[in-house]
N, C-alpha and C. Protein backbone atom coordinates (compact mmCIF):
# COMPACT_ATOMS: atom_id res chain seq x y z
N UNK A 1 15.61 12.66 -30.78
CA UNK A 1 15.08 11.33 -30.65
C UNK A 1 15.63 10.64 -29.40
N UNK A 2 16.84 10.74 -28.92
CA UNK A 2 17.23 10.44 -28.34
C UNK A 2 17.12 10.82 -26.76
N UNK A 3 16.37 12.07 -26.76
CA UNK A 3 16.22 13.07 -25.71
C UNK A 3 15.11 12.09 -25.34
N UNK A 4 14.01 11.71 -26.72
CA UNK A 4 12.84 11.47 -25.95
C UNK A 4 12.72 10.10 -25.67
N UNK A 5 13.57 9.30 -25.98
CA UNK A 5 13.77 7.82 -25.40
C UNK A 5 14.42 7.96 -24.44
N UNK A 6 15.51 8.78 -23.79
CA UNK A 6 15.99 8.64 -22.36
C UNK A 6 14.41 9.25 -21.16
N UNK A 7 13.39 10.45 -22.07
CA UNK A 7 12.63 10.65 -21.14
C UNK A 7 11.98 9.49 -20.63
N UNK A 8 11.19 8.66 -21.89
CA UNK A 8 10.50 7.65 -21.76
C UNK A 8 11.30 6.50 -20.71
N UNK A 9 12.66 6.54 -20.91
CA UNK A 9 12.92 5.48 -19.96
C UNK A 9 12.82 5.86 -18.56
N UNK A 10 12.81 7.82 -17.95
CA UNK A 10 12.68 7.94 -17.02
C UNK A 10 11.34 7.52 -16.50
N UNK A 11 10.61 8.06 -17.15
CA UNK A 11 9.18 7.63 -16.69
C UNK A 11 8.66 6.11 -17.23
N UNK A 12 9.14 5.25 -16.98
CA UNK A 12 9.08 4.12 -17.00
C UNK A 12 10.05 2.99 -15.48
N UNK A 13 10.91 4.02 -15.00
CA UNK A 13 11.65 3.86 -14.20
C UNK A 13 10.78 4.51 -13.00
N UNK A 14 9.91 5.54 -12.79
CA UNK A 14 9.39 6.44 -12.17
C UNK A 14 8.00 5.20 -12.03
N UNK A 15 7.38 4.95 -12.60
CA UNK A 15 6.22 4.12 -12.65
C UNK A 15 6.33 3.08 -12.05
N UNK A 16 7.72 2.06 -12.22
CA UNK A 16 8.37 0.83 -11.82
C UNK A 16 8.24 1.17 -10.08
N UNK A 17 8.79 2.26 -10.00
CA UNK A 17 9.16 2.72 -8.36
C UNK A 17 7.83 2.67 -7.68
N UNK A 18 6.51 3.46 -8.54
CA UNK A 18 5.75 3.57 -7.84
C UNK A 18 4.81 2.54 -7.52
N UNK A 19 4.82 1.46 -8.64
CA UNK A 19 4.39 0.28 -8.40
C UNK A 19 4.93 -0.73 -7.31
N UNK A 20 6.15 -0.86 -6.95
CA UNK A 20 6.68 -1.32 -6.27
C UNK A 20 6.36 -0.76 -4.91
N UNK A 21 6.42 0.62 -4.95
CA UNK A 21 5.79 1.27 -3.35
C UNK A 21 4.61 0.38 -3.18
N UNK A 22 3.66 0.51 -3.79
CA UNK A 22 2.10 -0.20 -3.63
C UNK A 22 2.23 -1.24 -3.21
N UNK A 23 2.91 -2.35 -4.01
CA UNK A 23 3.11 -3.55 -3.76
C UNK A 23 3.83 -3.80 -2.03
N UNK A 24 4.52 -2.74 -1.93
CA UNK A 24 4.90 -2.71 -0.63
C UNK A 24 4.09 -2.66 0.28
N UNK A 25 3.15 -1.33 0.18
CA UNK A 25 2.53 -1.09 1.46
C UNK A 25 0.75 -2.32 1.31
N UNK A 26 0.96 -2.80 0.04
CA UNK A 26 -0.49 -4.17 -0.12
C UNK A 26 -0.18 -4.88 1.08
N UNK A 27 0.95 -5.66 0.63
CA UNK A 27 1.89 -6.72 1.23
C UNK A 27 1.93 -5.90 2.77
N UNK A 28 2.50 -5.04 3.17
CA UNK A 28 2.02 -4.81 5.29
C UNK A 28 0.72 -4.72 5.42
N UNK A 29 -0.05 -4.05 4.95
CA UNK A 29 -1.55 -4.68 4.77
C UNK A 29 -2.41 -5.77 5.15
N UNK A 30 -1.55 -6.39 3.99
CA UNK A 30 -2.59 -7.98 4.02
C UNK A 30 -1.84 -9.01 5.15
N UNK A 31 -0.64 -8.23 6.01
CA UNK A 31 0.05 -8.87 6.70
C UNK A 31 -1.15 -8.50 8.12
N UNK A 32 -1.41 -7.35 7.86
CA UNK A 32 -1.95 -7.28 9.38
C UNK A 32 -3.29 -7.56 9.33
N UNK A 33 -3.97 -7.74 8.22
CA UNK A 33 -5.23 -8.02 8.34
C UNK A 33 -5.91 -9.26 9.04
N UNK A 34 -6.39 -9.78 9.95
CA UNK A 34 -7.26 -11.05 10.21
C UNK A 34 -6.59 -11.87 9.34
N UNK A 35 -6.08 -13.26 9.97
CA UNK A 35 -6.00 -14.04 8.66
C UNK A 35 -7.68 -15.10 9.00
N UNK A 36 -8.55 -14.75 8.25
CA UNK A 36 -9.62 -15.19 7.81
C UNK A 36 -10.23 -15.58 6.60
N UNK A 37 -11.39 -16.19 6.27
CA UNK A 37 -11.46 -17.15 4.87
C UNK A 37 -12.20 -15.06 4.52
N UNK A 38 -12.65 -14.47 5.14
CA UNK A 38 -12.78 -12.99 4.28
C UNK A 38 -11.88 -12.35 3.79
N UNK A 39 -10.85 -12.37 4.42
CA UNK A 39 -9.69 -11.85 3.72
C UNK A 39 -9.25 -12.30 2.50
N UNK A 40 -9.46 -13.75 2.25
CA UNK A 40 -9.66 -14.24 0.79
C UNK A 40 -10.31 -13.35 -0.49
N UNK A 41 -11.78 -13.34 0.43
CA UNK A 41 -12.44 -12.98 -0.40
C UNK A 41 -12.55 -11.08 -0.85
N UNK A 42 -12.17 -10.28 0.12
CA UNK A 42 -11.69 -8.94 0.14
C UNK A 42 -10.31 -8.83 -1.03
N UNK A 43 -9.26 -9.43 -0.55
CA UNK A 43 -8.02 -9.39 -1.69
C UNK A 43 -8.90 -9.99 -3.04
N UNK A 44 -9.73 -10.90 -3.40
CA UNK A 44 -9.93 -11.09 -4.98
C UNK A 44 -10.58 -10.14 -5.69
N UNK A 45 -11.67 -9.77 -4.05
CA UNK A 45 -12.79 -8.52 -4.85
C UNK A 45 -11.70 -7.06 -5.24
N UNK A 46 -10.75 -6.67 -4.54
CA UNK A 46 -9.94 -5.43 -4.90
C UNK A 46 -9.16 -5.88 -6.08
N UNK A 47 -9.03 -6.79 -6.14
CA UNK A 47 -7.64 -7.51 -7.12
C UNK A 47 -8.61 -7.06 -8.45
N UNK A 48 -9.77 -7.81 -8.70
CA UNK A 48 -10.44 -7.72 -9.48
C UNK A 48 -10.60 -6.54 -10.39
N UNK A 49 -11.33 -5.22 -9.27
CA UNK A 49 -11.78 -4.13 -9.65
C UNK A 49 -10.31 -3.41 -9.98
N UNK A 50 -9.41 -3.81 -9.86
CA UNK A 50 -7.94 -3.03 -9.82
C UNK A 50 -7.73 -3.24 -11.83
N UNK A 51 -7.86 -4.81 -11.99
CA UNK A 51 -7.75 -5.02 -13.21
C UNK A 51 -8.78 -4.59 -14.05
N UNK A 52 -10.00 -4.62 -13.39
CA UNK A 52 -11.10 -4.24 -14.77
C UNK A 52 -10.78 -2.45 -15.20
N UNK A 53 -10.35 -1.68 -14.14
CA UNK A 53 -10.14 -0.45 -14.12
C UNK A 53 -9.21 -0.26 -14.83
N UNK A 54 -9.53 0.36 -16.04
CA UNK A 54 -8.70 0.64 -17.36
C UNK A 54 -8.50 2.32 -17.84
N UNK A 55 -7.08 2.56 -18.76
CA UNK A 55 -7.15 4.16 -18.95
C UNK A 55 -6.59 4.41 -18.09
N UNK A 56 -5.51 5.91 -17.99
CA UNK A 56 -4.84 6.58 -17.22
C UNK A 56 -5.23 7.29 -16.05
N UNK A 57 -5.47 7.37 -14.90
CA UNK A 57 -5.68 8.07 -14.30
C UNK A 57 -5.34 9.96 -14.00
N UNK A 58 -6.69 10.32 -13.61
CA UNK A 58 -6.97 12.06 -13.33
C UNK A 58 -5.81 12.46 -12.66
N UNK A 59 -5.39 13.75 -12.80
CA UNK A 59 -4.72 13.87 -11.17
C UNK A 59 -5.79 14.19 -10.37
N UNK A 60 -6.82 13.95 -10.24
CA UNK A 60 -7.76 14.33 -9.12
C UNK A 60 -7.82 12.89 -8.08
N UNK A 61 -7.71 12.28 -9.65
CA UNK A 61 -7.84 10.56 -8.56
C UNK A 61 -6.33 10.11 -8.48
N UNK A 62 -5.55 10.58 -8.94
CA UNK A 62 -3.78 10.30 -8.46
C UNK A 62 -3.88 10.72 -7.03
N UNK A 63 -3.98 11.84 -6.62
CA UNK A 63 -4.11 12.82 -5.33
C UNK A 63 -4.64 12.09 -4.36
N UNK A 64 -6.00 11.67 -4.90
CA UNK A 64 -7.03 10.89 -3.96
C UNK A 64 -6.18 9.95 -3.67
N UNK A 65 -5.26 8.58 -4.51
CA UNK A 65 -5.17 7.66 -3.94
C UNK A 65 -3.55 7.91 -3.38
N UNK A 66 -3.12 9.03 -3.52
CA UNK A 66 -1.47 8.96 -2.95
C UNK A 66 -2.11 9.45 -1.28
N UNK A 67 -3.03 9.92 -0.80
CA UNK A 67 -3.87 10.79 0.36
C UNK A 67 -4.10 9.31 1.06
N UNK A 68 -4.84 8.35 -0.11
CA UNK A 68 -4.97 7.43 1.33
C UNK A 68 -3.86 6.63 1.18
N UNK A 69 -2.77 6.20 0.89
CA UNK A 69 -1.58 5.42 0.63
C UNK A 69 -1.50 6.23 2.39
N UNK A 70 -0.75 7.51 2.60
CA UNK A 70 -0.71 8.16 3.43
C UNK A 70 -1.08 8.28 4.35
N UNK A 71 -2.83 7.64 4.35
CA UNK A 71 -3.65 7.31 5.47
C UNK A 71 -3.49 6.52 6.14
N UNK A 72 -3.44 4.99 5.20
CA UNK A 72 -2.97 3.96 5.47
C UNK A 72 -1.63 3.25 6.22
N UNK A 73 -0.70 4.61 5.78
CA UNK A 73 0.84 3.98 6.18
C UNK A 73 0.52 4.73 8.05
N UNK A 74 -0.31 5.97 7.44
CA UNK A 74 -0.24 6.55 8.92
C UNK A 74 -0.98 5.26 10.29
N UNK A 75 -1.82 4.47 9.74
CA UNK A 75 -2.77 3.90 10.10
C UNK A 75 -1.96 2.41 10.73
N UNK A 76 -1.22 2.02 10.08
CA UNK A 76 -0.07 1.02 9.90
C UNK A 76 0.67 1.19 11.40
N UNK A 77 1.41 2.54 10.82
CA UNK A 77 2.26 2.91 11.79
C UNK A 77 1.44 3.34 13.52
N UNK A 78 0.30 3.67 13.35
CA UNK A 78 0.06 3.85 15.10
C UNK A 78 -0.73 2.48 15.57
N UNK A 79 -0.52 1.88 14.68
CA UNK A 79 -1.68 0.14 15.44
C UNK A 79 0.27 -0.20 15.88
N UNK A 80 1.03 -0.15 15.31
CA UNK A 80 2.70 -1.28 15.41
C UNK A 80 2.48 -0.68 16.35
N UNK A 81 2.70 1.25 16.94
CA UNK A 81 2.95 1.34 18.25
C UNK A 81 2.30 1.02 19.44
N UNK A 82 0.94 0.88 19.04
CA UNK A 82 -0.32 0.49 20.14
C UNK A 82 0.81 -0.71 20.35
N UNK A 83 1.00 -1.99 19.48
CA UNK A 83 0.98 -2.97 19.70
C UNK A 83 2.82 -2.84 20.55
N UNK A 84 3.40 -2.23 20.07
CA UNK A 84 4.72 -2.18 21.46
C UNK A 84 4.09 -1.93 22.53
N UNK A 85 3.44 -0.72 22.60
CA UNK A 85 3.06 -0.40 23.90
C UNK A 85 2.57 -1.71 24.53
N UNK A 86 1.68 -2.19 24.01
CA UNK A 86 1.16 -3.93 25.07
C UNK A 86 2.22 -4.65 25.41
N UNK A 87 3.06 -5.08 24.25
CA UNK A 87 4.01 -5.97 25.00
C UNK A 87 4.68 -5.21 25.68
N UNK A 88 5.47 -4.29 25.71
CA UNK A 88 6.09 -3.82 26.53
C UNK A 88 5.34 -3.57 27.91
N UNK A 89 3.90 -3.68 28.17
CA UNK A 89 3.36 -3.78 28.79
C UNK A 89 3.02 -5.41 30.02
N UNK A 90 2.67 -5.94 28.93
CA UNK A 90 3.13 -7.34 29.42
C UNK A 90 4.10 -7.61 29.49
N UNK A 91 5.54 -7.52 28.90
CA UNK A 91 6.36 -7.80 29.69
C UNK A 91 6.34 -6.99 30.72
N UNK A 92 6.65 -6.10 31.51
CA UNK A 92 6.90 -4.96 32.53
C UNK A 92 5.52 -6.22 33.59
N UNK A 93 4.63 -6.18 33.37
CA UNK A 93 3.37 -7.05 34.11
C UNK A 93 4.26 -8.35 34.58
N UNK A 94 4.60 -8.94 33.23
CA UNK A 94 5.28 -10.32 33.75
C UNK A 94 6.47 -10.19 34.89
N UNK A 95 7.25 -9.30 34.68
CA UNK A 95 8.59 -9.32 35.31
C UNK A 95 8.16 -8.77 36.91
C-alpha cells in the first residue's frame, strides 16, 4: 500500500513538473507575441479549447505535443538570436 502511494506521489510530482514546463514556455510565448487586441482574442480561443478538452491523453498525441513544445522552444530560440544579431548590429552602425 504504501509502495503504491509513494508511486502515486511520484507521478503527481512528475505531472506538477510538466505543467509548470508549459506554463513556462506559454508565458515566453505570449511575451513575444504582438501585443495586440488579437492576441487577446488568440490566448481565450486556446485557453478555451485547452479546458473543454477532457480525458487522458494518447501517447500518439503526448508525442505530437512534446514535438511541437520542441518546435516552438526551437523557434523562440533563433528569433532571440536574429534579434542580438540586429542590435548588435545597430550598435556596431551607431558607434
Amino acid at each position: 500500500m504504501f509502495q503504491r502511494v509513494d508511486e502515486l506521489e511520484k507521478e503527481i510530482r512528475e505531472r506538477e513538473h510538466e505543467v509548470l514546463a508549459r506554463d513556462k514556455i506559454i508565458t515566453e510565448l505570449r511575451l513575444r507575441m504582438p501585443a495586440t487586441a488579437d492576441r487577446d482574442d488568440m490566448i481565450m480561443k486556446v485557453t478555451s479549447k485547452a479546458l473543454q478538452s477532457k480525458g487522458p491523453f494518447d501517447e500518439a498525441e503526448d508525442y505530437e505535443r512534446k514535438q511541437a513544445i520542441i518546435v516552438a522552444q526551437s523557434t523562440v530560440n533563433s528569433l532571440q538570436v536574429c534579434q542580438d544579431r540586429v542590435i548588435h548590429s545597430k550598435k556596431s552602425y551607431l558607434e
